[in-house]
Protein backbone atom coordinates (compact mmCIF):
# COMPACT_ATOMS: atom_id res chain seq x y z
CA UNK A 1 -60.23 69.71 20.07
CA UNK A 2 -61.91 66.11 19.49
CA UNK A 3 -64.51 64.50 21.01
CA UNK A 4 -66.15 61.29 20.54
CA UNK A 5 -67.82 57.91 21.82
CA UNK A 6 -66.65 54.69 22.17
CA UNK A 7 -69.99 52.83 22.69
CA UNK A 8 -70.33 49.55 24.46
CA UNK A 9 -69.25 48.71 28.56
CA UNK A 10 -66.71 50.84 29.55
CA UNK A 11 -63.56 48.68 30.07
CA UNK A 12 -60.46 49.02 32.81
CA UNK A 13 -57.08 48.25 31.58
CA UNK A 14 -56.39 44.75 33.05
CA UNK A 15 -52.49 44.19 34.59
CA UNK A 16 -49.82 42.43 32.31
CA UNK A 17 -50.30 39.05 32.27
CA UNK A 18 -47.16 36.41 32.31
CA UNK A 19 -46.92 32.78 31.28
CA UNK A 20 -44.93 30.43 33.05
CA UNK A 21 -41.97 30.52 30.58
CA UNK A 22 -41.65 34.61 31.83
CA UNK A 23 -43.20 36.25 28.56
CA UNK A 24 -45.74 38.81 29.24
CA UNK A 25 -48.54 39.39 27.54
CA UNK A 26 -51.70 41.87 27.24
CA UNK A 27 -55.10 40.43 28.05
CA UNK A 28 -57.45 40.28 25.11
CA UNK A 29 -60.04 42.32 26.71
CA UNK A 30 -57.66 44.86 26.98
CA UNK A 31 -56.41 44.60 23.60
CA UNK A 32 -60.04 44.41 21.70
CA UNK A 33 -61.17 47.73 24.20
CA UNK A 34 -57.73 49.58 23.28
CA UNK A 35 -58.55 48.63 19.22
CA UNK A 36 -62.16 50.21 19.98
CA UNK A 37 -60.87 53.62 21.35
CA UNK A 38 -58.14 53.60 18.33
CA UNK A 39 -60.68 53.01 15.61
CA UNK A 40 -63.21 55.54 17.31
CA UNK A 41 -60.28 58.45 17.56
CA UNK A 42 -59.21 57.66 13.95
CA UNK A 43 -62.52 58.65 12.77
CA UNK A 44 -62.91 61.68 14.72
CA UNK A 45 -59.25 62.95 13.62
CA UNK A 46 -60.53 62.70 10.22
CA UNK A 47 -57.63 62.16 8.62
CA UNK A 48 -55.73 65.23 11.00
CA UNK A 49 -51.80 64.61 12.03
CA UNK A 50 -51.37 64.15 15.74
CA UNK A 51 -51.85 66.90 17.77
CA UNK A 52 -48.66 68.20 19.35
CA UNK A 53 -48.14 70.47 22.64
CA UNK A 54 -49.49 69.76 26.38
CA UNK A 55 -52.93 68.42 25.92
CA UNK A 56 -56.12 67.51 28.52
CA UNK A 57 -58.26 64.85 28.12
CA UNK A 58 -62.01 64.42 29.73
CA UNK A 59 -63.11 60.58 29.96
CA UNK A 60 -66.49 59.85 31.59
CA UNK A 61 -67.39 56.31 31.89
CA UNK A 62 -71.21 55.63 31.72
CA UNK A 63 -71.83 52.26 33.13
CA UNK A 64 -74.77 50.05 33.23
CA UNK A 65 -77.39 50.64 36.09
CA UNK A 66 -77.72 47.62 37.68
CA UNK A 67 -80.72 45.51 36.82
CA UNK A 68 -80.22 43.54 40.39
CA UNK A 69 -81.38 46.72 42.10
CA UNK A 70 -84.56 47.89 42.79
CA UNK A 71 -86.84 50.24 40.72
CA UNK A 72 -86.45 53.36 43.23
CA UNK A 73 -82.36 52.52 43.29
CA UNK A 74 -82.71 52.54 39.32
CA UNK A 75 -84.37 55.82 39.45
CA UNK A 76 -82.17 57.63 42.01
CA UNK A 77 -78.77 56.31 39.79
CA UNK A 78 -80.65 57.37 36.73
CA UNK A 79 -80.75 61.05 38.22
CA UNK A 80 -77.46 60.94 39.56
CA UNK A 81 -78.23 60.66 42.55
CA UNK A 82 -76.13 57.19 43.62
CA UNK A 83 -72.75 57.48 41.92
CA UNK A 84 -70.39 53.99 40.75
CA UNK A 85 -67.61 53.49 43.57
CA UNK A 86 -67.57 50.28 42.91
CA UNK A 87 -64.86 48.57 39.90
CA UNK A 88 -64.17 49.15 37.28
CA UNK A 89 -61.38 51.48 38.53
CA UNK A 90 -61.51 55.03 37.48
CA UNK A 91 -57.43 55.51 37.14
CA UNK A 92 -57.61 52.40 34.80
CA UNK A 93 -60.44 53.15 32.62
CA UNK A 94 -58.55 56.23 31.61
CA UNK A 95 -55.44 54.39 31.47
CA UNK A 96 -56.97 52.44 28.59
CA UNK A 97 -58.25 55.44 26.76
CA UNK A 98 -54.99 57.07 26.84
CA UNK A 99 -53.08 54.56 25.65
CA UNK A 100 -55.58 54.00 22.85
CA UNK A 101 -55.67 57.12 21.34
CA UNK A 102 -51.30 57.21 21.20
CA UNK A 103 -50.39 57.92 17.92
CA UNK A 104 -54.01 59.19 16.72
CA UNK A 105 -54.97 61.93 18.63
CA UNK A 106 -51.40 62.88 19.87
CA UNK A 107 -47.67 61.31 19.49
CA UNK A 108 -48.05 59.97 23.26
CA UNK A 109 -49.52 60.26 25.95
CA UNK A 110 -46.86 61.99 27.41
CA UNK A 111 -48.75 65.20 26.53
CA UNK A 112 -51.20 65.06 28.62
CA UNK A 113 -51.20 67.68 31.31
CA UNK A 114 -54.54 67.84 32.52
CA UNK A 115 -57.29 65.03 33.22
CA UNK A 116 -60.77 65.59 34.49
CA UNK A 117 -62.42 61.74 34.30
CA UNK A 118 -65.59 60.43 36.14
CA UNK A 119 -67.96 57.60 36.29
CA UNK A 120 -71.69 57.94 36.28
CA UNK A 121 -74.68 55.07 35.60
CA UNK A 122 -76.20 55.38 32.83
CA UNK A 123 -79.36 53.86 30.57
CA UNK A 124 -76.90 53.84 27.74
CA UNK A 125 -73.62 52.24 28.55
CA UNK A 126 -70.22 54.26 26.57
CA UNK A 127 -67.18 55.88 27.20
CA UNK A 128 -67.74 60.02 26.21
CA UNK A 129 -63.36 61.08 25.42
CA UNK A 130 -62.45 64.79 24.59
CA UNK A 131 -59.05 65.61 23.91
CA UNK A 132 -57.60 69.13 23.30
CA UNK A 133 -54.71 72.04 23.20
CA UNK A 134 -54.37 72.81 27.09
CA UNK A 135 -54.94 76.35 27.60
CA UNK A 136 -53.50 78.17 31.03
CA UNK A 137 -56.43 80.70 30.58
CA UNK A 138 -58.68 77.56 31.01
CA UNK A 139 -57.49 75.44 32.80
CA UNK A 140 -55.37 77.34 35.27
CA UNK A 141 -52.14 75.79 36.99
CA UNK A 142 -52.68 75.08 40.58
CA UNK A 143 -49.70 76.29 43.43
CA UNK A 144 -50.82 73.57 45.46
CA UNK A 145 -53.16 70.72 46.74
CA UNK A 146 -54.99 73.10 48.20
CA UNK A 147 -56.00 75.36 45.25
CA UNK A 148 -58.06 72.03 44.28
CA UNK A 149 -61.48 73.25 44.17
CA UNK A 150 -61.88 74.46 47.61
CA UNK A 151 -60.89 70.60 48.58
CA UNK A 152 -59.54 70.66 51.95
């Protein structure tokens, strides 16, 4: 298992962009923000091979408390107490981080069998990734939708 931090505002993973002659590109946010989670997982594999086998990953995106708001609404999203539903989008913040650790931390991101990913405001704004072996005894398969937690 890895885990490390890719400092800086956590970024989404914008759509495929196309010019008008058809050719599609990748937006240069997305491309600097994949090349920061690639550098960042190179360094914690330490030199390792990929890892190989079903994996999980845990992203949590801290994001800046807004300065806008008010000194109580700083303090209550500094304790956790107001939570980010606002964009960037969870599903493609963890898009990006997937994609940039392909080839580093595993062959592709095929592998990945279990996610657990939030967002939370923080003081300090960075993107906290753990990767590992999935483990049944851990991490146990769920029957159904229902088994989610108690989620109904």
């Amino acid at each position: 298992m890895i885990a490390f931090e890719v400092l800086g505002d956590p970024i989404a993973k914008a759509r495929p962009r196309f010019t008008r002659g058809g050719h599609v590109y990748t937006a240069t946010s997305t491309r600097v923000a994949e090349g920061q989670v690639y550098m960042e997982a190179t360094k914690a594999m330490d030199g390792n091979t990929p890892m190989l086998g079903p994996l999980f990953v845990f992203v949590v995106a801290h994001l800046a408390i807004p300065k806008s708001w008010s000194k109580k609404r700083q303090q209550m999203a500094d304790m956790r107490l107001i939570h980010p539903d606002k964009r960037p989008d969870l599903d493609n913040l963890v898009k990006l981080v997937t994609d940039g650790m392909n080839g580093v931390c595993y062959e592709d991101d095929k592998q990945i069998v279990f996610i657990q990913a939030g967002k939370v405001y923080d003081r300090r704004v960075y993107t906290e990734i753990c990767v590992g072996l999935y483990d049944d005894n851990f991490f146990p398969p769920f029957e159904n939708a229902t088994d989610l937690g108690g989620m109904n």
